[in-house]
Protein backbone atom coordinates (compact mmCIF):
# COMPACT_ATOMS: atom_id res chain seq x y z
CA UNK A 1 96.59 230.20 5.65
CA UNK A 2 100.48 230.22 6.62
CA UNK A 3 102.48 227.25 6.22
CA UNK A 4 105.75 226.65 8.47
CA UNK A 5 108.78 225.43 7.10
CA UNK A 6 110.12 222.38 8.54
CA UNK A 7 113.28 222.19 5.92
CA UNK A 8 114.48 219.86 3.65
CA UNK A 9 114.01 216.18 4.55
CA UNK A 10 115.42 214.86 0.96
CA UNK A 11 118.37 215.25 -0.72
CA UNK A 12 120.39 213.30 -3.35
CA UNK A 13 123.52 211.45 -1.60
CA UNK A 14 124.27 208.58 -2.81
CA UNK A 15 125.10 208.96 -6.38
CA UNK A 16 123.01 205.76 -7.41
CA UNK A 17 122.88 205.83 -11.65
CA UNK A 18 119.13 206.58 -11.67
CA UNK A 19 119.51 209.30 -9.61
CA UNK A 20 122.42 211.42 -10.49
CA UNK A 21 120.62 214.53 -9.63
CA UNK A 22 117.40 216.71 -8.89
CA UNK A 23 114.47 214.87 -6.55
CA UNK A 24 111.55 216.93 -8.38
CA UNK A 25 107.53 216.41 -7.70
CA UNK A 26 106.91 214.63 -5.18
CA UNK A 27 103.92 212.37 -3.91
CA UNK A 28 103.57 211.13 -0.40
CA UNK A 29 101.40 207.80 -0.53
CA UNK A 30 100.42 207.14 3.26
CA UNK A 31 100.44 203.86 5.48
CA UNK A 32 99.74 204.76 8.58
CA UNK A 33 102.55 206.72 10.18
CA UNK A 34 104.63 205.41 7.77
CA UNK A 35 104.82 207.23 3.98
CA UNK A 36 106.89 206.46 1.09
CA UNK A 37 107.15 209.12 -1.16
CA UNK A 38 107.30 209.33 -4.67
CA UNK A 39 109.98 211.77 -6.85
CA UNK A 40 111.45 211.97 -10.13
CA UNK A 41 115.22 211.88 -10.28
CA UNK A 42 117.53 211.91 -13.41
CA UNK A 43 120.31 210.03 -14.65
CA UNK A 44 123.50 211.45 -16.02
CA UNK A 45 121.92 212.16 -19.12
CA UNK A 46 119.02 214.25 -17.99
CA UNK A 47 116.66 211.29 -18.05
CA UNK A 48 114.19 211.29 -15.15
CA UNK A 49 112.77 208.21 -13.71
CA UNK A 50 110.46 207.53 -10.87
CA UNK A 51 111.70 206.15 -7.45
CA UNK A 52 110.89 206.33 -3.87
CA UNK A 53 112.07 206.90 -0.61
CA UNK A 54 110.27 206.68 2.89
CA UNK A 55 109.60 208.72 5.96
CA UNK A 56 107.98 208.05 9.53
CA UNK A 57 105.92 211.29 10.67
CA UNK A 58 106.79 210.77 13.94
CA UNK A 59 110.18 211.76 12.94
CA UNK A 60 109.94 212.99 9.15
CA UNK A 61 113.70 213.91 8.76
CA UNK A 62 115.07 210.38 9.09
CA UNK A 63 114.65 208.07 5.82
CA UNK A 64 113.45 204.86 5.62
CA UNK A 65 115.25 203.75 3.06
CA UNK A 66 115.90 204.54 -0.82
CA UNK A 67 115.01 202.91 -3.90
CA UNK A 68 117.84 200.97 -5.44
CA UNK A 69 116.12 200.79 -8.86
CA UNK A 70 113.43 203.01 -10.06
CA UNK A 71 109.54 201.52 -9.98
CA UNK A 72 108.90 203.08 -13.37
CA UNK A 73 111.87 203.12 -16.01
CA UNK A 74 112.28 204.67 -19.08
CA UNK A 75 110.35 203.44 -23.06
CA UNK A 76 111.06 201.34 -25.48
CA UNK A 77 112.79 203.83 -27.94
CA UNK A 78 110.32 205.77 -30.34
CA UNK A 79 107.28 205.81 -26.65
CA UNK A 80 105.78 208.79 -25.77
CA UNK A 81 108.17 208.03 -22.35
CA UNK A 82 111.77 206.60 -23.96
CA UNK A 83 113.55 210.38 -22.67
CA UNK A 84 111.95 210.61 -19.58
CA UNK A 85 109.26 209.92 -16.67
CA UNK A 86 107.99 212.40 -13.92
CA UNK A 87 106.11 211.55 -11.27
CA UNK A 88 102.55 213.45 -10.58
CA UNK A 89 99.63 211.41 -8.80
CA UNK A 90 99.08 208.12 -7.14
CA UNK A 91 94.96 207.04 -6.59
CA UNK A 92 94.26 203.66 -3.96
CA UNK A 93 91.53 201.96 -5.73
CA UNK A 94 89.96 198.35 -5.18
CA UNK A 95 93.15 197.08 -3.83
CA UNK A 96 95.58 198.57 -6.52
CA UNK A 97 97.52 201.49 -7.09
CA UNK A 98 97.24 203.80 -10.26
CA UNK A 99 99.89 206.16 -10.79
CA UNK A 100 99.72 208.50 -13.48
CA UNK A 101 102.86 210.05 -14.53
CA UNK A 102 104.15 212.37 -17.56
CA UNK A 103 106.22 210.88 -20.07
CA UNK A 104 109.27 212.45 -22.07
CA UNK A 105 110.47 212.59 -25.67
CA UNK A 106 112.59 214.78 -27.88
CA UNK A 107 111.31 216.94 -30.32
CA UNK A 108 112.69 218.76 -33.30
CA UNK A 109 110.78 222.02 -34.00
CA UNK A 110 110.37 221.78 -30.17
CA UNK A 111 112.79 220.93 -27.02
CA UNK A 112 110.14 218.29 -26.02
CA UNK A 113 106.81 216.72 -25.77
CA UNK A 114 104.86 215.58 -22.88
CA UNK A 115 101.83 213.04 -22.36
CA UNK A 116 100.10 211.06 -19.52
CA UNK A 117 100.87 207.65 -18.86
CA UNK A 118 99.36 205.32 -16.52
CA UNK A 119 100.81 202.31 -14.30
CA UNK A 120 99.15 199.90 -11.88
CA UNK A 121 100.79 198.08 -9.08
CA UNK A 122 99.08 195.11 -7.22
CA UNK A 123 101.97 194.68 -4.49
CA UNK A 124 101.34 197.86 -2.64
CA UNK A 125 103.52 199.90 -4.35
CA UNK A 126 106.61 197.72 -4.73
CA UNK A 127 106.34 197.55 -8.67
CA UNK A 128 104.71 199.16 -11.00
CA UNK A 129 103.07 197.67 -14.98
CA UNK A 130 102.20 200.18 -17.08
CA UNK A 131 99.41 199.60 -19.18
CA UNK A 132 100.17 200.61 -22.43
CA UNK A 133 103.80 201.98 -24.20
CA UNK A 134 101.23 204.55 -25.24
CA UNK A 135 99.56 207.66 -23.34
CA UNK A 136 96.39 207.64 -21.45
CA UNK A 137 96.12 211.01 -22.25
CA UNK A 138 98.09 211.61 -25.25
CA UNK A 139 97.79 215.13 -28.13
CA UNK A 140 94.30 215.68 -29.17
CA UNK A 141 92.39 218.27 -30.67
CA UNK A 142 91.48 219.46 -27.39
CA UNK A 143 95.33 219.29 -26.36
CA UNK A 144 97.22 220.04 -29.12
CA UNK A 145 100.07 220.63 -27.64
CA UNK A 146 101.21 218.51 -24.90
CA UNK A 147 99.34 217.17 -21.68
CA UNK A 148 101.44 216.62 -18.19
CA UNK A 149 101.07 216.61 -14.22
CA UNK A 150 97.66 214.86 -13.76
CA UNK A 151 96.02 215.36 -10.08
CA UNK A 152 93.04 212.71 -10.04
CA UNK A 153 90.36 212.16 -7.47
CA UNK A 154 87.61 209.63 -7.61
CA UNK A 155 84.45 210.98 -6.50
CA UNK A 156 80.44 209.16 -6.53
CA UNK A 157 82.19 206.88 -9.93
CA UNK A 158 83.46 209.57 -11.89
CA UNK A 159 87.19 209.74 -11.99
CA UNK A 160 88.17 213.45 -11.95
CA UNK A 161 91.47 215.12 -13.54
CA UNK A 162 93.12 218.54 -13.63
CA UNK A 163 95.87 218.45 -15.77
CA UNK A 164 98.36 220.63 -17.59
CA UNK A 165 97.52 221.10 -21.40
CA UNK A 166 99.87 223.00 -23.84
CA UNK A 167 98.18 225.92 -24.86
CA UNK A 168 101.08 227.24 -27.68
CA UNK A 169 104.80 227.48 -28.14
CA UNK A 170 106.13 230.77 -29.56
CA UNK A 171 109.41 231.78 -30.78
CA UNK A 172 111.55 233.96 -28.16
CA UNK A 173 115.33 235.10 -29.05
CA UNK A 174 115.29 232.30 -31.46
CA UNK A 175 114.21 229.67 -28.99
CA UNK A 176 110.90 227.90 -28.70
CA UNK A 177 108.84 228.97 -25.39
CA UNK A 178 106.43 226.63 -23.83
CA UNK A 179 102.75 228.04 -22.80
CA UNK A 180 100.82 225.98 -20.33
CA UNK A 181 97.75 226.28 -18.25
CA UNK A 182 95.68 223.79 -16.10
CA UNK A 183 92.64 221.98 -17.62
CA UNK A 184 89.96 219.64 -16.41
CA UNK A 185 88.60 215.87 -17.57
CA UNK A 186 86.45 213.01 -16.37
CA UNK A 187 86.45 209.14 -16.64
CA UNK A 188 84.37 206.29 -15.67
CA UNK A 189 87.21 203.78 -15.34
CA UNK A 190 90.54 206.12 -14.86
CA UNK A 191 91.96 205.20 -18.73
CA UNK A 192 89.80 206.27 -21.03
CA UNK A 193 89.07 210.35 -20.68
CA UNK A 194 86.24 212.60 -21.96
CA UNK A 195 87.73 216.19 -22.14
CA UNK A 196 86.22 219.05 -23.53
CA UNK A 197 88.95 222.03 -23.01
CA UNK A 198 87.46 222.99 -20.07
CA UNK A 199 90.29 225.73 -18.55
CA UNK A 200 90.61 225.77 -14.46
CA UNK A 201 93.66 227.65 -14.07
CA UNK A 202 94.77 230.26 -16.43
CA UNK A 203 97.34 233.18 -16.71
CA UNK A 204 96.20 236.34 -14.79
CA UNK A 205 98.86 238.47 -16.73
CA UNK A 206 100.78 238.98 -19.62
CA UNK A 207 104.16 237.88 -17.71
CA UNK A 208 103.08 234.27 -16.71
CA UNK A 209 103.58 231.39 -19.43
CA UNK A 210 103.72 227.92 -17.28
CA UNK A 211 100.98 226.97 -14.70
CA UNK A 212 102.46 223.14 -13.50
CA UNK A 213 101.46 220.29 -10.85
CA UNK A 214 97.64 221.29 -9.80
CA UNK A 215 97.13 219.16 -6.37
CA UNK A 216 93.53 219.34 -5.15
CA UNK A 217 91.86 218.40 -1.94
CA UNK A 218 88.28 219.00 -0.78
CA UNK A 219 87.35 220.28 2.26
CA UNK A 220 83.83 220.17 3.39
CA UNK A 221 83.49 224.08 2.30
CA UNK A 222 84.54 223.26 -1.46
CA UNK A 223 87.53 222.32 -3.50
CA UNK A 224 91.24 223.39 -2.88
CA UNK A 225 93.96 223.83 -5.36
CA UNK A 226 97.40 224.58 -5.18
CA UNK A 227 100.03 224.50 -8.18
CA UNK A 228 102.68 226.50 -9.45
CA UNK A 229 102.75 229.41 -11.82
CA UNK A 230 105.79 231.24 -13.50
CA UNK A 231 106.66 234.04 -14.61
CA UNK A 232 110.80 235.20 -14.15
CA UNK A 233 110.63 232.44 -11.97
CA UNK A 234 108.06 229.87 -9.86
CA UNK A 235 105.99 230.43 -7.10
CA UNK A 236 102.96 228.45 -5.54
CA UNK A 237 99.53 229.55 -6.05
CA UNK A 238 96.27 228.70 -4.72
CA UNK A 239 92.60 228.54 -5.79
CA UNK A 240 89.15 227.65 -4.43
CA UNK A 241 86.19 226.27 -6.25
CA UNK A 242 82.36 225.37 -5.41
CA UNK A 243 82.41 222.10 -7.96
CA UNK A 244 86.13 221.53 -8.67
CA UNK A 245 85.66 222.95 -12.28
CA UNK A 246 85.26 226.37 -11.86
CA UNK A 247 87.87 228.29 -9.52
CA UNK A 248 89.39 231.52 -8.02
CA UNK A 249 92.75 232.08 -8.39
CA UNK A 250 93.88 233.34 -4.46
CA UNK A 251 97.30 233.36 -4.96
CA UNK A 252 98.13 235.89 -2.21
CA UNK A 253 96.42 233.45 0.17
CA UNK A 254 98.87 230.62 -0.71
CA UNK A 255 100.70 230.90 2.70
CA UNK A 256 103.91 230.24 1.52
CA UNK A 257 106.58 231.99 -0.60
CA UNK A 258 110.61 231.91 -0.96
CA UNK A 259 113.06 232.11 1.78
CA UNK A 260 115.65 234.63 2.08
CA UNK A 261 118.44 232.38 1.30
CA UNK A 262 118.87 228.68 1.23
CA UNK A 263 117.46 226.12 -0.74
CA UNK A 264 114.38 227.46 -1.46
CA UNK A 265 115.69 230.98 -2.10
CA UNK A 266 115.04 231.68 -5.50
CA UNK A 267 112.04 229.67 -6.63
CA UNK A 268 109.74 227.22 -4.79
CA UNK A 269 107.16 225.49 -7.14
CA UNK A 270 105.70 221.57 -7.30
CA UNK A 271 103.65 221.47 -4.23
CA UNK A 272 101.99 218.49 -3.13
CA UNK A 273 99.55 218.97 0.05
CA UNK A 274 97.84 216.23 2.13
CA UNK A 275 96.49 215.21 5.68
CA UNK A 276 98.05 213.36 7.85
CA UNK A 277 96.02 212.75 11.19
CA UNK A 278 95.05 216.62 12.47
CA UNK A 279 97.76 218.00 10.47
CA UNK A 280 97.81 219.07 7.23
CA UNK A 281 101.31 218.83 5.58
CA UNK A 282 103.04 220.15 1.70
CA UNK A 283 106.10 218.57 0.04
CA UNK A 284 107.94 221.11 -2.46
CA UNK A 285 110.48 221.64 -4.20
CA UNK A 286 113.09 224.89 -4.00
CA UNK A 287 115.79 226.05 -6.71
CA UNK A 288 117.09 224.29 -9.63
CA UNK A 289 113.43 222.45 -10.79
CA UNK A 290 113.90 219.85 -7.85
CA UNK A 291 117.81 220.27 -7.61
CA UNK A 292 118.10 221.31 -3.90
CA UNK A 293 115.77 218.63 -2.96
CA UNK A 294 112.60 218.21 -1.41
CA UNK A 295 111.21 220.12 1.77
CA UNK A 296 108.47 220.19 3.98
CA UNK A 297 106.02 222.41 5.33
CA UNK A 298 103.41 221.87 7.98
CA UNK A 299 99.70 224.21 8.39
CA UNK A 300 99.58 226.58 10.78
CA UNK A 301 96.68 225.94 13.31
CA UNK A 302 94.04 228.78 12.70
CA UNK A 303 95.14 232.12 15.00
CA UNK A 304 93.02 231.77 18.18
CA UNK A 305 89.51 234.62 18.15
C-alpha cells in the first residue's frame, strides 16, 4: 500500500467567526462527483464547531463553496457539548443522515471531557437536529473515562462502532495526561449501544498514550482500519481484521508517513479513507491538530507482476 500526496485542498481564509482557525477531522459525504466534506473548525476561543465545505473530484482543489454558519453549534451551557464539537462519522440511512460527533466540556481535575453525540438531518445534509443535549455514548463503567471519534458501519441490522474510550489519565510534570485506545460496540437502532470493553486497537509500546479517529472499510478479503497513534508526536496506522473485532496492528504497511517539510512535516494524524469510483482516496490532517489544513492523498494502483 503507498498513498500519493495530492496536497492540501483546504485551508482557512476567510476569517468567518466560527472558523477562526484549524480545519481538523474531516469526513467526505459523497454525491456523485460532487462531495461536501465535513471538518471541525474553532472560534476565537478554542471552541470547535462543525461546518462544511465542498469539492468536485474531477477537479478536487477548487471549492464549492463554504459554510457560512456551522450545521452543528455549540450546548446549552452545563451539555456534555457547550465547549466544543468535532466532527467524526456521517452513516446514509433510510433517507436521513446520522452524524455522530464528540462533544466538549471543561473539566477541573482534568483539561476536558469527551462523549458521543448524535444528530440527524432530513434535508440532505443542509441542517442538522440533534437528538438529545445528552450523549449517545456518554461515561460508563465500561468507559470511565471519556468516549470520542465514533467510525460506524451498518452491516445485516446491527449497527457497528469503533470508538475511542479513555483508558486513564496520569499525572506528568504536574499536568494531567490523557490515555486512549480504540474500542468496539453494537446497536440495533444507531442510539442506544451495548458495549462490553471489547479493545480493537491498543498501545504496542510503552511510548504511545493516544490512539484517535479509527476509519474502517471492508474489502471483500476482511476489514480495514486506519487511525492515528501518538507517541512524541502522530502518525497514521493501519490494521486488518477477519470480523471487524479482532485486528492486527500493520502499522508499517500504512503507506503514508510525514513529508520532509511543509504542512504535513511534523505530524500527520486524522485520516479518513473512502472510494470514490476505481479510486480509493484519504483526507488528513498535517501539523498543528488540523492547523495547516486538510490534504489529500490518492492509492497507488497495485505495482504491475
Amino acid at each position: 500500500m503507498k498513498w500519493v500526496k495530492k496536497g492540501l485542498i483546504f485551508e482557512l481564509q476567510s476569517k468567518l467567526p466560527w472558523m477562526t482557525t484549524h480545519a481538523a477531522i474531516p469526513f467526505a459525504d459523497q454525491d456523485g462527483d460532487h462531495c461536501r466534506v465535513y471538518f471541525s473548525a474553532r472560534d476565537k476561543d478554542g471552541r470547535a464547531q462543525i461546518g462544511f465545505f465542498g469539492i468536485d473530484f474531477r477537479n478536487p482543489e477548487k471549492l464549492i463553496g463554504v459554510s457560512e454558519k456551522p450545521v452543528l453549534s455549540l450546548g446549552s451551557l452545563g451539555t456534555f457539548d457547550d465547549r466544543g464539537l468535532t466532527t467524526s462519522w456521517i452513516v446514509n440511512h433510510g433517507g436521513r443522515k446520522y452524524q455522530y460527533y464528540s462533544g466538549w466540556s471543561l473539566g477541573v481535575t482534568v483539561p476536558f471531557y469527551l462523549a458521543i453525540g448524535l444528530a440527524v438531518s432530513d434535508d440532505r445534509g443542509k441542517t442538522f437536529q440533534k437528538v438529545s443535549e445528552g450523549p449517545i455514548l456518554a461515561r460508563s463503567e465500561k468507559d470511565p473515562y471519556l468516549t470520542a471519534s465514533p467510525c460506524v458501519l451498518i452491516e445485516n441490522g446491527i449497527w457497528r462502532m469503533w470508538y475511542v474510550s479513555g483508558m486513564k489519565w496520569e499525572l506528568g510534570s504536574g499536568k494531567p495526561k490523557h490515555y486512549y485506545h480504540i474500542r468496539y460496540a453494537e446497536s440495533r437502532d444507531g442510539v442506544h449501544w451495548d458495549r462490553r470493553g471489547v479493545v480493537c486497537i491498543d498501545f504496542k509500546s510503552p511510548d504511545e498514550y493516544a490512539i484517535a479517529r479509527p476509519c474502517v472499510l471492508k474489502d471483500e478479503d476482511g476489514y480495514k482500519m486506519w487511525y492515528s497513534y501518538r507517541g512524541e508526536s502522530y502518525r497514521i496506522g493501519y490494521a486488518e481484521s477477519e470480523d471487524g473485532i479482532k485486528w492486527t496492528r500493520k502499522d508499517d504497511e500504512a503507506g503514508i508517513d510525514v513529508s520532509t517539510a511543509g504542512w504535513d512535516s511534523e505530524m500527520i494524524e486524522y485520516p479518513f479513507v473512502f472510494d470514490h469510483g476505481s479510486k480509493r482516496y484519504m483526507l488528513y490532517n498535517g501539523n498543528g491538530y488540523g492547523k495547516t489544513g486538510i490534504g489529500l492523498a490518492e492509492l497507488a494502483p497495485p505495482a504491475p507482476c
